[in-house]
N, C-alpha and C. Protein backbone atom coordinates (compact mmCIF):
# COMPACT_ATOMS: atom_id res chain seq x y z
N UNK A 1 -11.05 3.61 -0.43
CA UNK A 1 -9.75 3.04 -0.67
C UNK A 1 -9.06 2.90 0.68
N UNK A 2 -8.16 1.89 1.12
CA UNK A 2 -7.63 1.40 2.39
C UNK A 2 -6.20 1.43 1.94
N UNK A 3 -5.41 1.34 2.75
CA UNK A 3 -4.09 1.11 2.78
C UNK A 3 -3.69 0.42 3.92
N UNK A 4 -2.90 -0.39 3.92
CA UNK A 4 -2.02 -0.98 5.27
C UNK A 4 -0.46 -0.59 4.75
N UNK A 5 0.18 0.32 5.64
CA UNK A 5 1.13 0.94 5.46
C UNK A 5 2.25 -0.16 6.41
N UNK A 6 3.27 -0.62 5.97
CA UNK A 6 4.44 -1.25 7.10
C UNK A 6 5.50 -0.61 6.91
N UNK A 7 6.11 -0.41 7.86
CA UNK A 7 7.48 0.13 7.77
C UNK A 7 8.49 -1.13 7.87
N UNK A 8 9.37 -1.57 6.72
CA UNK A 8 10.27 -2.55 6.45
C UNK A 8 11.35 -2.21 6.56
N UNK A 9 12.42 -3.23 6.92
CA UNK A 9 13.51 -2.89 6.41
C UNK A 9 14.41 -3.76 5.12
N UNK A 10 13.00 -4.69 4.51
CA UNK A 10 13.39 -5.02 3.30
C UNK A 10 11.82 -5.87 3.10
N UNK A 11 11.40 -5.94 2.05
CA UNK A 11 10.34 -6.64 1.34
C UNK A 11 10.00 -7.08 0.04
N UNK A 12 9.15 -8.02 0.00
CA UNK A 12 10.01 -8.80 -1.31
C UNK A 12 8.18 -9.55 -1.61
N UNK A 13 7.87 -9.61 -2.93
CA UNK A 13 6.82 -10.30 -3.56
C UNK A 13 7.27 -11.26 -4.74
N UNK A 14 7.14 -12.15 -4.48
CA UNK A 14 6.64 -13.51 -5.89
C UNK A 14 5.51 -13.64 -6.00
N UNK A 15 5.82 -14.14 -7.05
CA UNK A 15 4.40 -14.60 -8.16
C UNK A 15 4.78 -16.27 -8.78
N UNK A 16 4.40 -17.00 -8.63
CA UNK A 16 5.01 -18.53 -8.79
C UNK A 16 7.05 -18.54 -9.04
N UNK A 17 7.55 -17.69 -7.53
CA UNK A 17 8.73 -18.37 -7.16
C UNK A 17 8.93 -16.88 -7.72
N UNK A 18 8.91 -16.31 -8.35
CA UNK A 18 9.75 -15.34 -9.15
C UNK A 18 9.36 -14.06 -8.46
N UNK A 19 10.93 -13.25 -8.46
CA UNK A 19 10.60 -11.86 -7.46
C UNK A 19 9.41 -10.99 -8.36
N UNK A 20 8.61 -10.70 -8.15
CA UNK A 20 7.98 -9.35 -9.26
C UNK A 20 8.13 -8.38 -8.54
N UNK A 21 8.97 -7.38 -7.36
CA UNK A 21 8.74 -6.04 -6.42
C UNK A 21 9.82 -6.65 -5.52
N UNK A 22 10.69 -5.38 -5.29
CA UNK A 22 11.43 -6.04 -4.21
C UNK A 22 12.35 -4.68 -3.97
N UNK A 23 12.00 -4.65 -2.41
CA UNK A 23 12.86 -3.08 -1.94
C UNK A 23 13.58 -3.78 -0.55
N UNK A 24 14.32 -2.60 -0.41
CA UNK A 24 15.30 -2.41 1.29
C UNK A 24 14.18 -1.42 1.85
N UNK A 25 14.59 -0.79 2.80
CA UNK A 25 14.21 0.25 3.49
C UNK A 25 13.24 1.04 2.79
N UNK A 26 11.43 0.78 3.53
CA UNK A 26 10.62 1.84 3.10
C UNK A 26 9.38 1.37 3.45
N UNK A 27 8.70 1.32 2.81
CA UNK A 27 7.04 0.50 2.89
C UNK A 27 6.41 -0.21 1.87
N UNK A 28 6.16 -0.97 2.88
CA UNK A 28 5.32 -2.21 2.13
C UNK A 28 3.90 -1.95 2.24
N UNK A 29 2.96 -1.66 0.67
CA UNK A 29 1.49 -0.65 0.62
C UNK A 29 0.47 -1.81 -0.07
N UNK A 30 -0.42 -2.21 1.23
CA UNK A 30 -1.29 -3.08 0.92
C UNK A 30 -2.48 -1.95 0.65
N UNK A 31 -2.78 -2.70 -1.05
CA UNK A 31 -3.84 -1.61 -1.35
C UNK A 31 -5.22 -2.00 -1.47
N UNK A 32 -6.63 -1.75 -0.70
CA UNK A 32 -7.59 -2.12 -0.88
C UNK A 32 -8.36 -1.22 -1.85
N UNK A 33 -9.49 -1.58 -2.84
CA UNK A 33 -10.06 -0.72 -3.19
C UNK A 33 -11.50 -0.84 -3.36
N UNK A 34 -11.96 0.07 -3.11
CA UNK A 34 -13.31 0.13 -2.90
C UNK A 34 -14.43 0.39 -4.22
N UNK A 35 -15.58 -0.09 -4.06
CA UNK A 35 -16.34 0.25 -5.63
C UNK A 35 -16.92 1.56 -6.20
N UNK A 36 -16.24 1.95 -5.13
CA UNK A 36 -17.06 3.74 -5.01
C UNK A 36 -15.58 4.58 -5.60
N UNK A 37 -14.25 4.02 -5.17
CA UNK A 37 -12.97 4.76 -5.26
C UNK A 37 -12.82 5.54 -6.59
N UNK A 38 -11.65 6.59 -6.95
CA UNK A 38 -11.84 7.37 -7.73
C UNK A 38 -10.05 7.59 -7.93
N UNK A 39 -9.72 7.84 -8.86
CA UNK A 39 -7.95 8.53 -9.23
C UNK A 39 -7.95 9.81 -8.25
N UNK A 40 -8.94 10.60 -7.81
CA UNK A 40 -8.52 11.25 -6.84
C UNK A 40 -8.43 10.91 -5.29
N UNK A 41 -9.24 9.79 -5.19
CA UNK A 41 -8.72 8.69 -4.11
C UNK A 41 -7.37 8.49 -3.79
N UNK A 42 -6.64 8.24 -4.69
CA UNK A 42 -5.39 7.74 -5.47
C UNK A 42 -4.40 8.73 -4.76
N UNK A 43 -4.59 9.88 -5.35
CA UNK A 43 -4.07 11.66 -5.63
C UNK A 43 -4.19 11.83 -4.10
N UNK A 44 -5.23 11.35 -3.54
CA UNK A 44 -5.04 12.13 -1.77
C UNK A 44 -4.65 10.83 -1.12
N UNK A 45 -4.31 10.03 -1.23
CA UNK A 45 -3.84 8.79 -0.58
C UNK A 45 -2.12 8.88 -0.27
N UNK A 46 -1.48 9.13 -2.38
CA UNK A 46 -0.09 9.40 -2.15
C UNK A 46 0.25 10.48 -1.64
N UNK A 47 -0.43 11.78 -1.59
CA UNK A 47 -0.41 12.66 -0.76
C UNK A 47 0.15 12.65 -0.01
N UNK A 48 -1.01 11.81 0.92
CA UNK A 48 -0.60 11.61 2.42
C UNK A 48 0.90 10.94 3.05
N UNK A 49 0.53 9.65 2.22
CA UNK A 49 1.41 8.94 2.19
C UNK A 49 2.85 9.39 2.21
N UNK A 50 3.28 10.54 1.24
CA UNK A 50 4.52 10.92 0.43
C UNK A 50 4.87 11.99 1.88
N UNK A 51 3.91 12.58 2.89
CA UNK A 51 4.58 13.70 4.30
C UNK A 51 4.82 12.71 5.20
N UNK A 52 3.82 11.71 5.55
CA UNK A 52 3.93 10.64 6.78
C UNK A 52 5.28 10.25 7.00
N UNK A 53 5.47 10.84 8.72
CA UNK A 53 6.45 10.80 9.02
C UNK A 53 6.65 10.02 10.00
N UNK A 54 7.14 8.51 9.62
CA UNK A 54 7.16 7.54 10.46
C UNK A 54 8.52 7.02 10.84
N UNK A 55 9.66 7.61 10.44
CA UNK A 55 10.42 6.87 10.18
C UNK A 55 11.48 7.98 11.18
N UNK A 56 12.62 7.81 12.03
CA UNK A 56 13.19 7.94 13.10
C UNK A 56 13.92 9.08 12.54
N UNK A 57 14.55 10.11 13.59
CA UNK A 57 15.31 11.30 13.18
C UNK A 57 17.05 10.75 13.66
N UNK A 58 17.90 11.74 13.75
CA UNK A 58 18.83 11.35 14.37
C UNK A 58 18.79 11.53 16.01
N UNK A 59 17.69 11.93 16.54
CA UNK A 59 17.43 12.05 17.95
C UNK A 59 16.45 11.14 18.05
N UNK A 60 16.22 10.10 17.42
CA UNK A 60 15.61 9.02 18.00
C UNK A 60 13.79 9.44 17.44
N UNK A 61 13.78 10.37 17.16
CA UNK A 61 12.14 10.70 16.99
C UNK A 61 11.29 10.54 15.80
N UNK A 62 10.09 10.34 15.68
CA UNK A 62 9.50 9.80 14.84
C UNK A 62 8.78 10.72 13.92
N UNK A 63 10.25 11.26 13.04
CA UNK A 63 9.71 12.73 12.70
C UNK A 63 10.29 13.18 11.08
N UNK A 64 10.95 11.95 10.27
CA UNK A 64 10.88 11.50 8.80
C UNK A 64 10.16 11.29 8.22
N UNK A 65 10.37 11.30 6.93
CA UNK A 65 9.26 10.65 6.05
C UNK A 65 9.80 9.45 4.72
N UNK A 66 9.08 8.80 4.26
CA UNK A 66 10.03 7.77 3.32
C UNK A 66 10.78 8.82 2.22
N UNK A 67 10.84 9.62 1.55
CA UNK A 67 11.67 10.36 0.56
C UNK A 67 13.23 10.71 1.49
N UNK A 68 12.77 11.27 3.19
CA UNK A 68 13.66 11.67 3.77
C UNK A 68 14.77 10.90 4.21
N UNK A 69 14.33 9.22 3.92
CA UNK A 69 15.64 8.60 4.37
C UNK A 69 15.54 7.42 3.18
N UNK A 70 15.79 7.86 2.28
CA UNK A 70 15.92 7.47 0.93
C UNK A 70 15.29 6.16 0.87
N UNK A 71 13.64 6.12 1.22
CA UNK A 71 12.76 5.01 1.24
C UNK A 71 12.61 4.64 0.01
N UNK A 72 12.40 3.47 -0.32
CA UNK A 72 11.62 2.73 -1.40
C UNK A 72 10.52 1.93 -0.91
N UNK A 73 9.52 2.11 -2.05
CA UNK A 73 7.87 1.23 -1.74
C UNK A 73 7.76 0.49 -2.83
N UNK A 74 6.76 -0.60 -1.97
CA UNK A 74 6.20 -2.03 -2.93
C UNK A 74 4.82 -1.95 -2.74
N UNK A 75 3.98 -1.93 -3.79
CA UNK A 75 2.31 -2.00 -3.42
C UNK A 75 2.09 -3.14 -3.90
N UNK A 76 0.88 -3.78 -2.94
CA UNK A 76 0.78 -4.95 -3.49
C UNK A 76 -0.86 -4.54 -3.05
N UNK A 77 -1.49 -5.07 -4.37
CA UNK A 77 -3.14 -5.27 -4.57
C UNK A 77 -3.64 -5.49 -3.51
N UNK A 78 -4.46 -6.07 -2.13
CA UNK A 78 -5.31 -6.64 -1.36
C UNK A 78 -6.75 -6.36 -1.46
N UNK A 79 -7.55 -6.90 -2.08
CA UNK A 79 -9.10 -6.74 -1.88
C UNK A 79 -9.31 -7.37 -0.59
N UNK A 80 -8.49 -8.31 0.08
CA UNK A 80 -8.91 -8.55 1.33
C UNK A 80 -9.03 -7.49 2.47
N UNK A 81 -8.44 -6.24 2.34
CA UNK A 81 -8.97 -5.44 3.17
C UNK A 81 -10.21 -4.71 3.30
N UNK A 82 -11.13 -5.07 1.92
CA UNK A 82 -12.32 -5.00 2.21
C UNK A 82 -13.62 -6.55 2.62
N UNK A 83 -13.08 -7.14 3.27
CA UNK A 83 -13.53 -8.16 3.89
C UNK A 83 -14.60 -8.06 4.86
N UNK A 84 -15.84 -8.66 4.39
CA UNK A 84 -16.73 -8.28 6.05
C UNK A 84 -17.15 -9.45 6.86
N UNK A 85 -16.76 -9.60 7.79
CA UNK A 85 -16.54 -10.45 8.39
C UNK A 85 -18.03 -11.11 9.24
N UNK A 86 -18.53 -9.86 9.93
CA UNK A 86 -19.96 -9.93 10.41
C UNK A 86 -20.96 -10.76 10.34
N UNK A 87 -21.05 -11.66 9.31
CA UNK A 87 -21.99 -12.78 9.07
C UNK A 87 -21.59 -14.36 9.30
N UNK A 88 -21.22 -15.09 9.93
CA UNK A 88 -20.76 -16.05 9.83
C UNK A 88 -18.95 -16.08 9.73
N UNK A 89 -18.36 -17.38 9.13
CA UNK A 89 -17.25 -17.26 9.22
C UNK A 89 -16.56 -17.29 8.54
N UNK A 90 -17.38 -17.06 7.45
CA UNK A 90 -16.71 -16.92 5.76
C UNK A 90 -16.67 -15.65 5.31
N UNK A 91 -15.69 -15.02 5.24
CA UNK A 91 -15.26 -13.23 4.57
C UNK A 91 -16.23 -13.91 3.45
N UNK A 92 -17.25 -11.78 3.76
CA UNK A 92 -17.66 -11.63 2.27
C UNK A 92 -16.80 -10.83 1.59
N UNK A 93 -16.69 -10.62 0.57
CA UNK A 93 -15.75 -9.60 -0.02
C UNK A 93 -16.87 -8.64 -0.99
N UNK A 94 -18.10 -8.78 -1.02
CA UNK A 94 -19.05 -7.84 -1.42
C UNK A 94 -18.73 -6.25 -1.69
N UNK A 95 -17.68 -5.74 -0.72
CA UNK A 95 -17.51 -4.35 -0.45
C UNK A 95 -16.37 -3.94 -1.07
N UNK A 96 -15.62 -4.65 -1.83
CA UNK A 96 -14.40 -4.70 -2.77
C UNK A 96 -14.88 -4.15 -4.35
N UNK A 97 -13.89 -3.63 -4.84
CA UNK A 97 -14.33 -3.17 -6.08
C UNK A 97 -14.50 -3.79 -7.29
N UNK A 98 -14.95 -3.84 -8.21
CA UNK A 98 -14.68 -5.17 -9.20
C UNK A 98 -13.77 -5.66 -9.53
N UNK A 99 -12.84 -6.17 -10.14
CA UNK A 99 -12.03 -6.66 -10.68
C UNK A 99 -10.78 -5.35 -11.87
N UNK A 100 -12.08 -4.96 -12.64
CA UNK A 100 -11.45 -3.97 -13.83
C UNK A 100 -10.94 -3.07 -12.95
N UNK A 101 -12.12 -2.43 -12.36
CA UNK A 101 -12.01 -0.95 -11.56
C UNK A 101 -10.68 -1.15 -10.75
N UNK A 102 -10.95 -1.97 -10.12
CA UNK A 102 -9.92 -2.14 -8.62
C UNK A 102 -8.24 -2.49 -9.39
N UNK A 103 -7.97 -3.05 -10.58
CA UNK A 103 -7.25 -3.18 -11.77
C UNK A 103 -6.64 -1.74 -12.08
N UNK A 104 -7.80 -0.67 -12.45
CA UNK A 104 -7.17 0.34 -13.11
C UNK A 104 -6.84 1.38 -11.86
N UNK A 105 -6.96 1.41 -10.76
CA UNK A 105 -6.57 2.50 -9.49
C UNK A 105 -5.49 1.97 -9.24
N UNK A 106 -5.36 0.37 -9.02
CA UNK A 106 -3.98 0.21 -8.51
C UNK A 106 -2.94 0.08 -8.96
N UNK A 107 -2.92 -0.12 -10.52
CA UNK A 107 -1.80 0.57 -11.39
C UNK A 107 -1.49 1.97 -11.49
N UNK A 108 -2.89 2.73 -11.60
CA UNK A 108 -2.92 4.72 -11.02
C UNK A 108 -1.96 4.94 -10.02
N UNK A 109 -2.71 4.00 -9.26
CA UNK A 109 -1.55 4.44 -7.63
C UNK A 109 -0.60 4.03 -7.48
N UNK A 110 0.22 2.80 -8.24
CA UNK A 110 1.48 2.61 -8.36
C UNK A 110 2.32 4.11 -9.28
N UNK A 111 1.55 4.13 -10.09
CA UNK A 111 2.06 5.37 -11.24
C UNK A 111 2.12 6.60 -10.36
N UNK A 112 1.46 6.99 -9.70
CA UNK A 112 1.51 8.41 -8.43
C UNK A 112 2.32 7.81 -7.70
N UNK A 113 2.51 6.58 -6.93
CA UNK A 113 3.82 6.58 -6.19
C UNK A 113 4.81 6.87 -6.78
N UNK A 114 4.94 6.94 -7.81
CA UNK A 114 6.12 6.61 -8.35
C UNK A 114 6.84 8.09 -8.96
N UNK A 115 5.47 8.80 -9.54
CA UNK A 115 5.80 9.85 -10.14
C UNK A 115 6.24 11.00 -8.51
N UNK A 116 4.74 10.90 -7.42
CA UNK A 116 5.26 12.10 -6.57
C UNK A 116 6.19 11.93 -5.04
N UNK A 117 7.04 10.16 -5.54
CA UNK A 117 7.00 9.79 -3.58
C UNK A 117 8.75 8.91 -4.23
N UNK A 118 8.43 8.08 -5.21
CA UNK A 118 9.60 7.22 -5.39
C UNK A 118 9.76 6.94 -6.72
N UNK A 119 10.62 7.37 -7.26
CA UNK A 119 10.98 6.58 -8.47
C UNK A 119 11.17 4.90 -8.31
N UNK A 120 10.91 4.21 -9.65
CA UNK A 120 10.85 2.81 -9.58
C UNK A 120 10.29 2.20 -8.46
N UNK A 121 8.86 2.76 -8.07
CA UNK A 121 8.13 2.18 -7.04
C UNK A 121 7.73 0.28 -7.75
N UNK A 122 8.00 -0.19 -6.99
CA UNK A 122 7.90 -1.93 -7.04
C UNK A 122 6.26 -2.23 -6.60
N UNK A 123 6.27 -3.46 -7.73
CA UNK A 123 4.31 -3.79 -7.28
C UNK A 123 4.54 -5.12 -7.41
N UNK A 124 3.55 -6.03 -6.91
CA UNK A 124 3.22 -7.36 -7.03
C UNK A 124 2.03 -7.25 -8.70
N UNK A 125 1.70 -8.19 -8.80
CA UNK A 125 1.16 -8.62 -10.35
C UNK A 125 -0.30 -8.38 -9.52
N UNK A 126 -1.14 -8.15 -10.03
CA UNK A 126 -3.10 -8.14 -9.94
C UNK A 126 -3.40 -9.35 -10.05
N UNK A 127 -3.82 -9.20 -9.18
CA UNK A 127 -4.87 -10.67 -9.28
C UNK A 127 -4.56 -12.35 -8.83
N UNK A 128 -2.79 -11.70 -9.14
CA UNK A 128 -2.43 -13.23 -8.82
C UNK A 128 -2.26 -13.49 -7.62
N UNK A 129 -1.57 -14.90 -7.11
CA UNK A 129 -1.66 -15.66 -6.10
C UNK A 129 0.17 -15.32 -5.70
N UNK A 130 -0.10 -14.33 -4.73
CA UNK A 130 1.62 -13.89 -4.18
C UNK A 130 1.96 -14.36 -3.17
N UNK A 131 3.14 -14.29 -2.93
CA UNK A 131 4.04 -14.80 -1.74
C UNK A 131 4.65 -13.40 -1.16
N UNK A 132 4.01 -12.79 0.08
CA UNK A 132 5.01 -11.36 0.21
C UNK A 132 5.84 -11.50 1.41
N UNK A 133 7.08 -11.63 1.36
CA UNK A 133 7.98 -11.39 2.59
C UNK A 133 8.73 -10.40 3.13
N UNK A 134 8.55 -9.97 4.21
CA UNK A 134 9.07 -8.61 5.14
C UNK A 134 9.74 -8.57 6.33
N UNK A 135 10.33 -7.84 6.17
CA UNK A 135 10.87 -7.61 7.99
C UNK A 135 10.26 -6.33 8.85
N UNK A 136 9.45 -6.24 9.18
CA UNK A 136 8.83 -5.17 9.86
C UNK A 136 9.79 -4.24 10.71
N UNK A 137 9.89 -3.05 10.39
CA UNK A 137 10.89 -2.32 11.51
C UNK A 137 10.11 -1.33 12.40
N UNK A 138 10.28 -2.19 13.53
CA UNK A 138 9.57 -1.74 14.49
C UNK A 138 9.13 -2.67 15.90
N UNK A 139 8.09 -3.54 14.95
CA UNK A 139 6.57 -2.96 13.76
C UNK A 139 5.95 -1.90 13.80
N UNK A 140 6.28 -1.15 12.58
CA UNK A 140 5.39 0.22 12.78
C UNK A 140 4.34 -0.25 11.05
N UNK A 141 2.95 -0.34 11.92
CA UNK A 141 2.13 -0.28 11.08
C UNK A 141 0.51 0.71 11.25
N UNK A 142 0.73 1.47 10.02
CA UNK A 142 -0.48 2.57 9.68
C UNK A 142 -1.49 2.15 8.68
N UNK A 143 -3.11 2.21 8.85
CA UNK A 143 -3.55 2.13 8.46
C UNK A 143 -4.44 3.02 8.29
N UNK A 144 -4.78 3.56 6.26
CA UNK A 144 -5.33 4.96 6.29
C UNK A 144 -6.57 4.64 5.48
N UNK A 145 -7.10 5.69 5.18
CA UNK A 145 -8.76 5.16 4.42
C UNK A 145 -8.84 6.99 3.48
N UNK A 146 -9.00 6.25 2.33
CA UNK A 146 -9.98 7.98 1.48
C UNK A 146 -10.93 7.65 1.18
N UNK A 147 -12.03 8.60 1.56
CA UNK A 147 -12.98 8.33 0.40
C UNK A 147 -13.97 9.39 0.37
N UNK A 148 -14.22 9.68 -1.20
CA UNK A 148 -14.19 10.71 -1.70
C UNK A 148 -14.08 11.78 -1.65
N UNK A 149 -12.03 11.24 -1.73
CA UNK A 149 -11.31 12.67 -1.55
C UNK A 149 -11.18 13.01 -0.01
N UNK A 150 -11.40 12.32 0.69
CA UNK A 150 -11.56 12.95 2.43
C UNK A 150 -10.57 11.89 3.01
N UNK A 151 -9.30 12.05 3.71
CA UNK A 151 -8.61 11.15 4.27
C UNK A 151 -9.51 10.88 5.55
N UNK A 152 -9.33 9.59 6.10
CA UNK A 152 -9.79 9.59 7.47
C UNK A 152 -8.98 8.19 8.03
């Protein structure tokens, strides 16, 4: 399982014109998933996610976390982060999870954001064809990986 973590200071998803997810201040969680991934994938991902302390103190330092400065998150699906590029110049996406599978983690992991990091965590729709707009603050962007159960 992958994540592309952004730190925003507002972000916003449609789905043909219409908002479906939409926060101020927090992160914007591009979620990849893998065919091997697991709900405890999920479980050590928000984990992590819910201490990561990216976000500025009152001395300037990079030593918050999104709960600590009353963050809100938007996950939005990406199987494109399992893309392999290596062969030519057409992404395979071979290394992505099926459709169902990759379906039922990233509603899981919206539901764990939500239950241990943010209430009313915001998502884009599965599968469909989105429009996501952000303001990057920073740009501070993290990118994390589990798998099975092992952050790295």
């Amino acid at each position: 399982m992958r994540v592309v973590i952004q730190r925003v200071n507002y972000a916003d998803v449609k789905v043909d014109g219409k908002i479906t997810g939409q926060i101020g201040k927090g992160y914007l969680i591009l979620l990849g998933v893998g065919p091997d991934d697991t709900e405890k994938d999920c479980e050590k991902l928000v984990d992590k996610i819910k201490g990561l302390r990216i976000f500025a103190d009152e001395n300037d330092k990079i030593n918050l976390s999104v709960s600590d400065v009353s963050g809100k998150i938007l996950v939005v699906s990406q199987f494109t982060l399992y893309a392999d590029c290596r062969k030519g110049n057409r992404p395979s996406f071979v290394n992505a999870a099926p459709p169902a599978l990759a379906e039922k983690l990233y509603e899981y992991f919206v539901q764990i954001c939500n239950e241990r990091i943010c209430q009313n965590t915001q998502k884009g729709v599965f599968g469909a064809d989105m429009k996501v707009s952000l303001e990057n603050d920073g740009p501070f962007t993290v990118v994390i990986e589990c798998n099975n159960g092992v952050i790295s």
